[in-house]
Structure formats: structure tokens, C-alpha cells
Protein backbone atom coordinates (compact mmCIF):
# COMPACT_ATOMS: atom_id res chain seq x y z
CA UNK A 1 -17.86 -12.24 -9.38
CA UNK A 2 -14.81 -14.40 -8.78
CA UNK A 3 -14.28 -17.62 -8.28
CA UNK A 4 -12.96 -18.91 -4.51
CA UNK A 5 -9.79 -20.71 -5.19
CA UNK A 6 -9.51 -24.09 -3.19
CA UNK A 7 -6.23 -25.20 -1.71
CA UNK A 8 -5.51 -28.78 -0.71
CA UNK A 9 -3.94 -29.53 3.17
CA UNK A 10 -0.51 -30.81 1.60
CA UNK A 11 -0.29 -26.76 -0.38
CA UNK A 12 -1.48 -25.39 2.75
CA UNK A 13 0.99 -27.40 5.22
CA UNK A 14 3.86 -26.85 2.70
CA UNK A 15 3.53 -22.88 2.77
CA UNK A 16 2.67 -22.71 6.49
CA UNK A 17 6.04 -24.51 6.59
CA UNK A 18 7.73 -21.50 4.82
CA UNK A 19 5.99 -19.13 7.49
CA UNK A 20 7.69 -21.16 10.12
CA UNK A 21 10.92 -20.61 8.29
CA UNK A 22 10.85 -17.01 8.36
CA UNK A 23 13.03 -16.82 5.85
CA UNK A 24 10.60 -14.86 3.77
CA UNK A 25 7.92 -12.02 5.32
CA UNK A 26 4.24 -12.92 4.99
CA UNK A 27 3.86 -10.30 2.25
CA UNK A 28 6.53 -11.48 -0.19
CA UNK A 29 4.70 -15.79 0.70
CA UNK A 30 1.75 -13.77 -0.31
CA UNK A 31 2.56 -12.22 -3.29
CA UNK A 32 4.73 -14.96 -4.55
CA UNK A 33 1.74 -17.44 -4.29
CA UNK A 34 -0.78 -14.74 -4.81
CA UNK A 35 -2.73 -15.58 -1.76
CA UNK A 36 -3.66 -12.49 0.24
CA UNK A 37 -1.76 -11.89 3.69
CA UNK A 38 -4.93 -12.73 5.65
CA UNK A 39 -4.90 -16.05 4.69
CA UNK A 40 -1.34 -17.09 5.32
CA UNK A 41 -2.06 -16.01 8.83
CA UNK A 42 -5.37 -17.58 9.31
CA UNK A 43 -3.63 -20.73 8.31
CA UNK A 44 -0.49 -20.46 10.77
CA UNK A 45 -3.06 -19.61 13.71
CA UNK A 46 -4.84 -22.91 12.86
CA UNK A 47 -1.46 -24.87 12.39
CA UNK A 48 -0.34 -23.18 15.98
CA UNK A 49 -3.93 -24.07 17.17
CA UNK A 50 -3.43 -27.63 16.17
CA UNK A 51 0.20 -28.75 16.98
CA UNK A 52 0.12 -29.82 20.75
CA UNK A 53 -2.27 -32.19 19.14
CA UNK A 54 0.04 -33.89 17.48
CA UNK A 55 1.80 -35.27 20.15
CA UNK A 56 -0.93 -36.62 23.01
């Protein structure tokens, strides 16, 4: 059984960053950070989700 890893916000905001970049494909974020693909786009769903927040 494996251990679930635990990121903080300020690793998850600076790789969702990257996303937005697009200067890299999911897959080669994922594999360079060894998180799996799933998660990078759960993440940018939430950070889509969450941005018109920002600014009310």
C-alpha cells in the first residue's frame, strides 16, 4: 500500500501556472513532476472553477 503524497496550494498554484502556459503538454508536467495526468487536470478545473472569484 502506498502512501498519498500531499501537495501544498503554493506547488499546486505554481504547476497549474505551467498548464496555463502551455508551453509544455499535460503528460510531459506529469511525468516531469511525477504526478499522474488526472491530477494536473483536476487541479486546472478547480483553478478555472475558482478565478471569477478573484475579482468580485
Amino acid at each position: 500500500m502506498t502512501k498519498r503524497n500531499r501537495y501544498t496550494p503554493e506547488f499546486k498554484s505554481q504547476i497549474v501556472l505551467e498548464i496555463f502556459k502551455e508551453e509544455k503538454s499535460l503528460s510531459e508536467l506529469a511525468s516531469h513532476h511525477g504526478i499522474h495526468v488526472n491530477q494536473l487536470r483536476q487541479w486546472r478545473k478547480s483553478a478555472l472553477e475558482q478565478l471569477p472569484q478573484l475579482f468580485t
